[in-house]
N, C-alpha and C. Protein backbone atom coordinates (compact mmCIF):
# COMPACT_ATOMS: atom_id res chain seq x y z
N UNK A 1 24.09 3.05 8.37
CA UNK A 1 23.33 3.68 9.41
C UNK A 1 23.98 3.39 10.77
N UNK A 2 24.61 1.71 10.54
CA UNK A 2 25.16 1.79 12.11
C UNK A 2 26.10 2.60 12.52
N UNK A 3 27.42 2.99 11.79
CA UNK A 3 28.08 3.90 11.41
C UNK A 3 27.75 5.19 12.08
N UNK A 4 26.57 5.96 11.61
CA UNK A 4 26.19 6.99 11.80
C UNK A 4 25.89 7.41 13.23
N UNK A 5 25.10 5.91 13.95
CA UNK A 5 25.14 5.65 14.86
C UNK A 5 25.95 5.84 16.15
N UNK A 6 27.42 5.15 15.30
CA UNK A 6 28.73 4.79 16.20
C UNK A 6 29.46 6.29 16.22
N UNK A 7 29.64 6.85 15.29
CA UNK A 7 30.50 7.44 15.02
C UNK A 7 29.60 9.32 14.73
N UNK A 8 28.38 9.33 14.50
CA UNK A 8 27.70 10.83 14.38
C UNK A 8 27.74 10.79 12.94
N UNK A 9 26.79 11.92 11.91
CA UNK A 9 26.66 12.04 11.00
C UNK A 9 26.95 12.73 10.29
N UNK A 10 28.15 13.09 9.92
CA UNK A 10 29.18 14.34 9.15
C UNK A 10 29.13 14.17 7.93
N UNK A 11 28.85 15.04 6.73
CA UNK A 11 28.72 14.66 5.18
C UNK A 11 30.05 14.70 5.10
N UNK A 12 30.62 15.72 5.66
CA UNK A 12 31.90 16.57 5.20
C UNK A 12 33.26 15.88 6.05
N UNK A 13 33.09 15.34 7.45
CA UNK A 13 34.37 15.09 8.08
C UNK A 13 34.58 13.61 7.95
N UNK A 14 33.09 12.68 7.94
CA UNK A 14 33.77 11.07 7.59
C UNK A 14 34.14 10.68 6.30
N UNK A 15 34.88 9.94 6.53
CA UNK A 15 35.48 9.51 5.34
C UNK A 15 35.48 7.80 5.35
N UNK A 16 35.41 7.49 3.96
CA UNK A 16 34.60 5.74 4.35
C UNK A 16 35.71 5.36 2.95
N UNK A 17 36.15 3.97 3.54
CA UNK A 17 36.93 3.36 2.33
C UNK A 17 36.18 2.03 2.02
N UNK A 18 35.50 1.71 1.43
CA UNK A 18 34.77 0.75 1.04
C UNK A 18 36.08 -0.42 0.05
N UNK A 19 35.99 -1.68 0.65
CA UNK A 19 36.55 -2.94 -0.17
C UNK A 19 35.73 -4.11 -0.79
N UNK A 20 35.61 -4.04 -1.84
CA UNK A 20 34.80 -5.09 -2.55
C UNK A 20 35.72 -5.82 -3.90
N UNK A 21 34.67 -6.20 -4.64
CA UNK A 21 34.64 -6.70 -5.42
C UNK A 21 34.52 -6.08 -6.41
N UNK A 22 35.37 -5.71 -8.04
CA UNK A 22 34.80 -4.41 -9.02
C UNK A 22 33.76 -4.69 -9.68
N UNK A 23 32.68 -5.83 -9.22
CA UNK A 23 31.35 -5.67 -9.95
C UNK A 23 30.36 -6.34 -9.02
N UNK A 24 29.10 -5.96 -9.98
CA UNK A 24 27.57 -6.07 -8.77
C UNK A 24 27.56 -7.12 -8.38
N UNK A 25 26.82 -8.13 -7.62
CA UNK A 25 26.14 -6.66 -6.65
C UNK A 25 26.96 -6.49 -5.61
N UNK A 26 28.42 -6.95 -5.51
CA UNK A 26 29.27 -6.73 -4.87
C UNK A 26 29.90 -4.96 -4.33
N UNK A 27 29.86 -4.58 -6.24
CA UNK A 27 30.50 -2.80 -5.68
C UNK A 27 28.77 -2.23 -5.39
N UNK A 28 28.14 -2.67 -5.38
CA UNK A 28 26.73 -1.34 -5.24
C UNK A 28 26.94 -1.36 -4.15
N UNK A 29 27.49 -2.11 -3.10
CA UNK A 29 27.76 -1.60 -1.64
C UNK A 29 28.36 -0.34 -1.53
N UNK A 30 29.18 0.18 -2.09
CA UNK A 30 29.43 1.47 -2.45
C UNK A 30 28.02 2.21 -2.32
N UNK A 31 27.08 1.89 -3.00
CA UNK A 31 26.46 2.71 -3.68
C UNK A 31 25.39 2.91 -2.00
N UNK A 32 24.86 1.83 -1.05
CA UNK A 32 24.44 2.25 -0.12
C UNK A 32 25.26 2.94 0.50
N UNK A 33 26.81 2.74 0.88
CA UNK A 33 27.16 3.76 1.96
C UNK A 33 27.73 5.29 1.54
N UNK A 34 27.02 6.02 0.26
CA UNK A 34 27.32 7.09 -0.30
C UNK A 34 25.69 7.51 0.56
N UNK A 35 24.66 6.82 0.16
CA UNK A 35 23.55 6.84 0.77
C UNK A 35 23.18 7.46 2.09
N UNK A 36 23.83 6.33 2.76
CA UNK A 36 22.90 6.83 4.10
C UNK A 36 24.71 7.37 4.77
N UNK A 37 25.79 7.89 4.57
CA UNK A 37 26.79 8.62 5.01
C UNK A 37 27.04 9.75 4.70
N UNK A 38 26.35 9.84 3.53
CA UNK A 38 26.42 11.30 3.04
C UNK A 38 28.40 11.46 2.29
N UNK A 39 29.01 10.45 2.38
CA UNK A 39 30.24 10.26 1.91
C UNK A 39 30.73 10.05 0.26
N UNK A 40 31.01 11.02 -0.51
CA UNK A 40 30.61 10.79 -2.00
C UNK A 40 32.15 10.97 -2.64
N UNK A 41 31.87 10.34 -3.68
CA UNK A 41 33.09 10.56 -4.72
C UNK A 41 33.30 11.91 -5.31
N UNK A 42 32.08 12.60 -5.40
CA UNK A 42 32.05 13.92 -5.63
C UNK A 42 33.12 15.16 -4.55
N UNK A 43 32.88 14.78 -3.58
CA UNK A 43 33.25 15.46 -2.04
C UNK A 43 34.53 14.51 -1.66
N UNK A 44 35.07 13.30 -2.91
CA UNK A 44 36.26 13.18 -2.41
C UNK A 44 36.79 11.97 -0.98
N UNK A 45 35.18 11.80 -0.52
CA UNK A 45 35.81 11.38 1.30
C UNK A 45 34.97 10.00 1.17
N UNK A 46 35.24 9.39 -0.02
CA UNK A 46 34.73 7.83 -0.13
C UNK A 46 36.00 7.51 -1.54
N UNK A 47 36.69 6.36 -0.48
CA UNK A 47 37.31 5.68 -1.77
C UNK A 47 37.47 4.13 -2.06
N UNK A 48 37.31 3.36 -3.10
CA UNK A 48 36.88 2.41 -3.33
C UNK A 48 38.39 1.28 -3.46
N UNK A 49 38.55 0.29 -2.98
CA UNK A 49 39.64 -0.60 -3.12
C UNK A 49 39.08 -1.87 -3.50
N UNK A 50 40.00 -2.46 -4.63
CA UNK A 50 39.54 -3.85 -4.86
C UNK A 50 40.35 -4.74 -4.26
N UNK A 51 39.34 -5.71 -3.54
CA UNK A 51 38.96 -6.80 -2.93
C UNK A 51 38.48 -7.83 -2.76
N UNK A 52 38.49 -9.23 -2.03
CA UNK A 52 38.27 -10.39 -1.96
C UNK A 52 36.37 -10.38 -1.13
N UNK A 53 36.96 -9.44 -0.50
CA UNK A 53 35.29 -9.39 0.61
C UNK A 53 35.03 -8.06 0.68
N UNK A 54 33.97 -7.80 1.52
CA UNK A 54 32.98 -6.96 1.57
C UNK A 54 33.29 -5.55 2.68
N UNK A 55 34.15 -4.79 2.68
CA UNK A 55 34.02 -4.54 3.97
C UNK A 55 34.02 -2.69 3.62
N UNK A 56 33.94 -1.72 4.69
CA UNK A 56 33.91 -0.79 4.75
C UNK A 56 34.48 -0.19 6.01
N UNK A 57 35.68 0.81 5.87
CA UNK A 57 36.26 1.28 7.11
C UNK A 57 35.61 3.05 6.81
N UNK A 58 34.87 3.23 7.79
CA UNK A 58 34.92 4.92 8.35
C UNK A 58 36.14 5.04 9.21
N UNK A 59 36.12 6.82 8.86
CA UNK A 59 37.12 7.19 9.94
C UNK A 59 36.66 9.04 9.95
N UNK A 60 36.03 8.79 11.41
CA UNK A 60 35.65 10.18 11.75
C UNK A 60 37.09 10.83 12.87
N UNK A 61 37.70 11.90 12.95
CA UNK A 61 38.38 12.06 13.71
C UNK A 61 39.28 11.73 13.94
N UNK A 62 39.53 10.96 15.28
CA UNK A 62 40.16 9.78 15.72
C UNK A 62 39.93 8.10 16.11
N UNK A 63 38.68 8.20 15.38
CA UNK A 63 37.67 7.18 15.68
C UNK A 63 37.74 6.69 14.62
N UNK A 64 37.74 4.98 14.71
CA UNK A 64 37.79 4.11 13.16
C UNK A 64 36.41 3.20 13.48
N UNK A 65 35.60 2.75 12.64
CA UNK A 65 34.67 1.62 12.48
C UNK A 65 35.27 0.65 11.47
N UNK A 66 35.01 -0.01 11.76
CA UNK A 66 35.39 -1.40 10.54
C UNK A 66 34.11 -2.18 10.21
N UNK A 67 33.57 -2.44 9.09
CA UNK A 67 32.64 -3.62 9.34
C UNK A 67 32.61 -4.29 8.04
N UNK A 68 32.68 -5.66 8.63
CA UNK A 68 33.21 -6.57 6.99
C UNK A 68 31.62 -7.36 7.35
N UNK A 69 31.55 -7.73 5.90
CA UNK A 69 30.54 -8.64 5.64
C UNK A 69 30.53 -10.23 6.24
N UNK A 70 29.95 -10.62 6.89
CA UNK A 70 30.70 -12.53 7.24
C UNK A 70 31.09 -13.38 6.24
N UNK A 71 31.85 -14.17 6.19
CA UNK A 71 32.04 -14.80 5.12
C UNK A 71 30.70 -15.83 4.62
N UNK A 72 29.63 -16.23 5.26
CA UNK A 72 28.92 -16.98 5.11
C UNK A 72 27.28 -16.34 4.12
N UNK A 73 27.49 -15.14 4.84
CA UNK A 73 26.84 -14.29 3.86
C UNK A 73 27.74 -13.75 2.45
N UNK A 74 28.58 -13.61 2.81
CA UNK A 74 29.73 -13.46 1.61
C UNK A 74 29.27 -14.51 0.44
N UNK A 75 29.27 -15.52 0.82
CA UNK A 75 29.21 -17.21 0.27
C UNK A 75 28.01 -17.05 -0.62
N UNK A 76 27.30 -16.66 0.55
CA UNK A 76 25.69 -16.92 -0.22
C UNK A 76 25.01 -15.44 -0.95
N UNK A 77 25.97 -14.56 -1.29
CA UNK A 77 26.34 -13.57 -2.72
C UNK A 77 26.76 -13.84 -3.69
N UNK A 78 27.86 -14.89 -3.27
CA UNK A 78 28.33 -15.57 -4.57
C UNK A 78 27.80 -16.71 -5.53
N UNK A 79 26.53 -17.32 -5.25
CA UNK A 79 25.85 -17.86 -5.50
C UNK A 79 24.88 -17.69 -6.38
N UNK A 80 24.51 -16.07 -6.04
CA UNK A 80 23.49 -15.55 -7.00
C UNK A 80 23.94 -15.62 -8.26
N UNK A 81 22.96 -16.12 -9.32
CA UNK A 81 23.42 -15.88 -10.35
C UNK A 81 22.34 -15.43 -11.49
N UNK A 82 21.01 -14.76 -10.89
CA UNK A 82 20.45 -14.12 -12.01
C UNK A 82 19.48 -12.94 -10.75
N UNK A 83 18.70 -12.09 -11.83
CA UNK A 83 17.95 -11.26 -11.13
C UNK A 83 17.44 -11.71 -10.34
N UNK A 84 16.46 -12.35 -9.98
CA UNK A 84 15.35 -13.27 -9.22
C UNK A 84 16.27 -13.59 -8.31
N UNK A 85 17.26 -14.25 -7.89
CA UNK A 85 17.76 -14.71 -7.43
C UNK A 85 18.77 -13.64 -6.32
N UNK A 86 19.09 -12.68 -7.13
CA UNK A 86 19.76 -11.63 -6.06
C UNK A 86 18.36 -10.69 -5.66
N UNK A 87 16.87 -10.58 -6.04
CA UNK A 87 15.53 -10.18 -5.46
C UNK A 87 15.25 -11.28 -4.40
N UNK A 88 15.37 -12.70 -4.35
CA UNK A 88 14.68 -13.04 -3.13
C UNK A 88 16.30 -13.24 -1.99
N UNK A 89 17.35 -13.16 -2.14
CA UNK A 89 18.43 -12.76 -1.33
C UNK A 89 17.87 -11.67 -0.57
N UNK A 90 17.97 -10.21 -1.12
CA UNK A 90 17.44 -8.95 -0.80
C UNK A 90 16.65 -9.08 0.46
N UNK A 91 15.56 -9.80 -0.23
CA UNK A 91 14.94 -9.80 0.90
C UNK A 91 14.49 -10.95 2.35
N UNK A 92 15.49 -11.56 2.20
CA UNK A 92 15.86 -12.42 3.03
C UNK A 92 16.84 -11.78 4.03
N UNK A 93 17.85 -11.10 3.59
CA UNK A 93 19.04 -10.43 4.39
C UNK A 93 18.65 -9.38 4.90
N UNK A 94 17.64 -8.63 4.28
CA UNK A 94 17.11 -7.35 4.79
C UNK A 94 16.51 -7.36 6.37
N UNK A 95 15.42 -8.48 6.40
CA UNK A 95 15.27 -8.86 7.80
C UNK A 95 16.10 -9.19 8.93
N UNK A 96 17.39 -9.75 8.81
CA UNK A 96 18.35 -10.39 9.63
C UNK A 96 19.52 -9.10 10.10
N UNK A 97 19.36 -9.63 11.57
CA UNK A 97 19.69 -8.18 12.60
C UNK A 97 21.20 -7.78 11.74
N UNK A 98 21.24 -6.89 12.04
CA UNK A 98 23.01 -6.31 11.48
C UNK A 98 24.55 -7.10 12.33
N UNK A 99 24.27 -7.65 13.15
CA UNK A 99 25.32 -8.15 13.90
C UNK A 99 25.36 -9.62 13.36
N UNK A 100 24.39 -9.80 12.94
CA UNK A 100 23.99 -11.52 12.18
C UNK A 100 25.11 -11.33 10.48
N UNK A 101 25.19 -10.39 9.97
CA UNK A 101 25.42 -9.89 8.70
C UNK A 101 27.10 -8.96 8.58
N UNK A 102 27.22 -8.35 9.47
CA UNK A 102 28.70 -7.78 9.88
C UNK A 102 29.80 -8.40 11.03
N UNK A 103 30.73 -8.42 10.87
CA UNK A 103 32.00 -8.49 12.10
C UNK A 103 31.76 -6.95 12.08
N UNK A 104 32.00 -6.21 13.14
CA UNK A 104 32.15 -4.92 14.15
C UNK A 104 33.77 -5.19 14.82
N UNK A 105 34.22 -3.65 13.74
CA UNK A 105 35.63 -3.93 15.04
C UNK A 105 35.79 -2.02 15.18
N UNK A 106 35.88 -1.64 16.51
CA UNK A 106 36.06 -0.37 16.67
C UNK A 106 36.92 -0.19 17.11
């Protein structure tokens, strides 16, 4: 959403490269920024790289967003290790502002 924000809301012209991890709940980050970007595997303009951390680059135009996950929240993903446990994460992180949770580099 911040994204959408920074950069306007194009299904068709942004294009988002998402870097993770190849399993949950690491890649479902994928799965929010198909969500709220409108950026799909279908349409081609989302592609997925494996990775150490969390991060996601848009690129509308001439305009780039970057935003990686912190490593400290990173940390405390890697920790989870059953359902319950990635449910009360959820909603612990959900509350905490977006600048608390991302590096921002434009």
């Amino acid at each position: 959403m911040f994204a959408n924000e920074v950069l306007g809301k194009d299904h068709f012209r942004t294009r988002a490269i998402v870097e993770s991890e190849p399993f949950p709940p690491f890649s479902c980050f994928a799965d929010g920024v198909q969500v709220t970007t409108g950026c799909t595997m279908g349409k081609g303009n989302i592609e997925l790289k494996n990775g150490h951390n969390l991060s996601v680059t848009f690129v509308r135009n001439s305009k780039r967003l970057k935003l990686s996950l912190r490593d400290e929240v990173l940390e405390g993903l890697r920790k989870i290790r059953s359902k319950e446990d990635s449910e009360k994460t959820a909603l612990v992180l959900i509350d905490r502002p977006f600048q608390e949770l991302f590096q921002i580099e434009e």
